[in-house]
Protein backbone atom coordinates (compact mmCIF):
# COMPACT_ATOMS: atom_id res chain seq x y z
CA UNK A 1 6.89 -119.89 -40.51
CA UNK A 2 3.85 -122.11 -39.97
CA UNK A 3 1.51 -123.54 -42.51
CA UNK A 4 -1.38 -121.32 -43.37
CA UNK A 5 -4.98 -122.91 -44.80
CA UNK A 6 -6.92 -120.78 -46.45
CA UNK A 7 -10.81 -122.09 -45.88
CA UNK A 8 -13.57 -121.71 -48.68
CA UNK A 9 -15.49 -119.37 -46.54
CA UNK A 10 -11.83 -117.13 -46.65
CA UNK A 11 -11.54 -117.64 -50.43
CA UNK A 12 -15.19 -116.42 -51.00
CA UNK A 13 -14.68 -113.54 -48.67
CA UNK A 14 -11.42 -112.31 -50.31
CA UNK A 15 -13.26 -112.31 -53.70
CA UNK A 16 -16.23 -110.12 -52.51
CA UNK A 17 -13.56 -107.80 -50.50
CA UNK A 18 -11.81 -107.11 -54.09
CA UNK A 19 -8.76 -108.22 -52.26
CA UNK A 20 -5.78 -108.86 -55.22
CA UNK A 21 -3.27 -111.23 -55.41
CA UNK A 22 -0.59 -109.38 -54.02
CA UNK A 23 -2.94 -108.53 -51.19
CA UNK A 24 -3.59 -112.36 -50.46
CA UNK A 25 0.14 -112.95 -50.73
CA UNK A 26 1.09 -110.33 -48.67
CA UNK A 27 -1.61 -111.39 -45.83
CA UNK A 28 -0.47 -114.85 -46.21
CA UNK A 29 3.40 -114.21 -45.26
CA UNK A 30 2.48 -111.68 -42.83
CA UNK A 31 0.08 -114.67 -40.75
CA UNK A 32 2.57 -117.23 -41.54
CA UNK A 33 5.15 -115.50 -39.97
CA UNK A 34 3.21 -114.54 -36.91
CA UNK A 35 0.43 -117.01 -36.44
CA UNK A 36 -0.42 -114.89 -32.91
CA UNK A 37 -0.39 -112.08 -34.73
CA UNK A 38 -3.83 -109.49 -33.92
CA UNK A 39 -6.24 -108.54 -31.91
CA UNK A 40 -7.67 -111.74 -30.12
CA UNK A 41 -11.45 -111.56 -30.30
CA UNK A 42 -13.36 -112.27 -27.08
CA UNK A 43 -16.18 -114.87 -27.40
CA UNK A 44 -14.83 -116.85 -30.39
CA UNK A 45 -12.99 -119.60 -28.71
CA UNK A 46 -9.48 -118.09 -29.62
CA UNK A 47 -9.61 -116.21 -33.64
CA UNK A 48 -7.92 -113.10 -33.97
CA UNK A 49 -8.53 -110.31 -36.06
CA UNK A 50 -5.36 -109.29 -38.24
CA UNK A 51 -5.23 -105.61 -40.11
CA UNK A 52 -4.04 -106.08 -43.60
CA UNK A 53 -3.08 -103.00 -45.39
CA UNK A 54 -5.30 -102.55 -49.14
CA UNK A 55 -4.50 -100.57 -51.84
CA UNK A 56 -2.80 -97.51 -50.49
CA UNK A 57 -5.15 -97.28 -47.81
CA UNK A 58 -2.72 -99.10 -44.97
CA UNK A 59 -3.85 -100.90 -42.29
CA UNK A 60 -6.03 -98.51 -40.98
CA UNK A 61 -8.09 -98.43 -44.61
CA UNK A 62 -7.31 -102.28 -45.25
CA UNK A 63 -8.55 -105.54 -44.66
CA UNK A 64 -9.42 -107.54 -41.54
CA UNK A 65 -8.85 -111.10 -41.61
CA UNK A 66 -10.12 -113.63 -38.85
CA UNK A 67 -7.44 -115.76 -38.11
CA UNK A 68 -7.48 -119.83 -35.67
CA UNK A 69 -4.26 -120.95 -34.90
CA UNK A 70 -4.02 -124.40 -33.83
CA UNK A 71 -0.92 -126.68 -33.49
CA UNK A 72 0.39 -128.98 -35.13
CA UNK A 73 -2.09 -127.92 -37.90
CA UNK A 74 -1.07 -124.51 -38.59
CA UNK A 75 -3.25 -120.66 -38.85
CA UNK A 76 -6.69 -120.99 -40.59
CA UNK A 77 -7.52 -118.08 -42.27
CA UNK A 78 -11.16 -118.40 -42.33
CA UNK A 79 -12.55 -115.25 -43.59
CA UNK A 80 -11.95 -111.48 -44.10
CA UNK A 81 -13.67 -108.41 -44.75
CA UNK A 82 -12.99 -104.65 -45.78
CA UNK A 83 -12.60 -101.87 -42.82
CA UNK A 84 -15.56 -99.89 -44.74
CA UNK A 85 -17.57 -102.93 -44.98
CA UNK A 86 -17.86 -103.46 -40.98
CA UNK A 87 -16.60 -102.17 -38.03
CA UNK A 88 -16.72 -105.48 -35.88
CA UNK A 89 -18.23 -108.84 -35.78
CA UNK A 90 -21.75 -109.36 -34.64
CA UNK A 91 -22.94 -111.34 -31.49
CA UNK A 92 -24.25 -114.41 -34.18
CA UNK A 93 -20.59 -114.38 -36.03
CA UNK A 94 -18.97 -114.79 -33.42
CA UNK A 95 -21.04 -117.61 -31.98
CA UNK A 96 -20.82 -119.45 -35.15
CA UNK A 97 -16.36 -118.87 -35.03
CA UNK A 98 -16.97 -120.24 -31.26
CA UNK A 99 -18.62 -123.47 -32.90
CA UNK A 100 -16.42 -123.99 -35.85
CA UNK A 101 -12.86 -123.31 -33.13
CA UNK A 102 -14.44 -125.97 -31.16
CA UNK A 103 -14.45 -128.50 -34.16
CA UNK A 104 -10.87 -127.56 -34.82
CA UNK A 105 -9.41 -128.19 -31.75
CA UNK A 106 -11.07 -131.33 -32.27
């Protein structure tokens, strides 16, 4: 299992998204257990996007979280947003996930 950090930006995000506790929890163990987990996104410097089953809605009808992995540090879950909310990143987001990767890996 590898250390997950949960960003401000994430916290924020989750509390818009209506995501519950359980719901955090669950996305939290799921990540931990698989930092590589997800689809890697092109153009970001190396996040992924990981489907999180919501409320009865599964994975399909869930959440997507944006996940950095980067060792020794562990996964940085740095934000997340509901599957009816968006469809994808935009061209901007993921210039700004390219910027904040490179300070990371810093």
């Amino acid at each position: 299992m590898e250390t997950v950090i949960e960003t401000r930006a994430f916290d924020r995000a989750a509390r818009d998204a209506g995501m519950t506790d359980a719901e955090r929890t669950s996305a939290i163990l799921t990540i931990a257990a698989d930092p590589e987990a997800g689809d890697l996104i092109v153009g970001t410097g190396g996040c992924r996007k990981v489907r999180i089953a919501g409320r009865g809605h599964g994975k399909s009808g869930g959440y997507r979280v944006i996940t950095f992995y980067t060792c020794p540090e562990g996964v940085y879950l740095l934000t997340v947003f509901g599957k009816g909310e968006k469809a994808s990143l935009t061209g901007a987001e993921k210039n700004a996930l390219a910027r904040l990767t490179t300070a990371l890996k810093r």
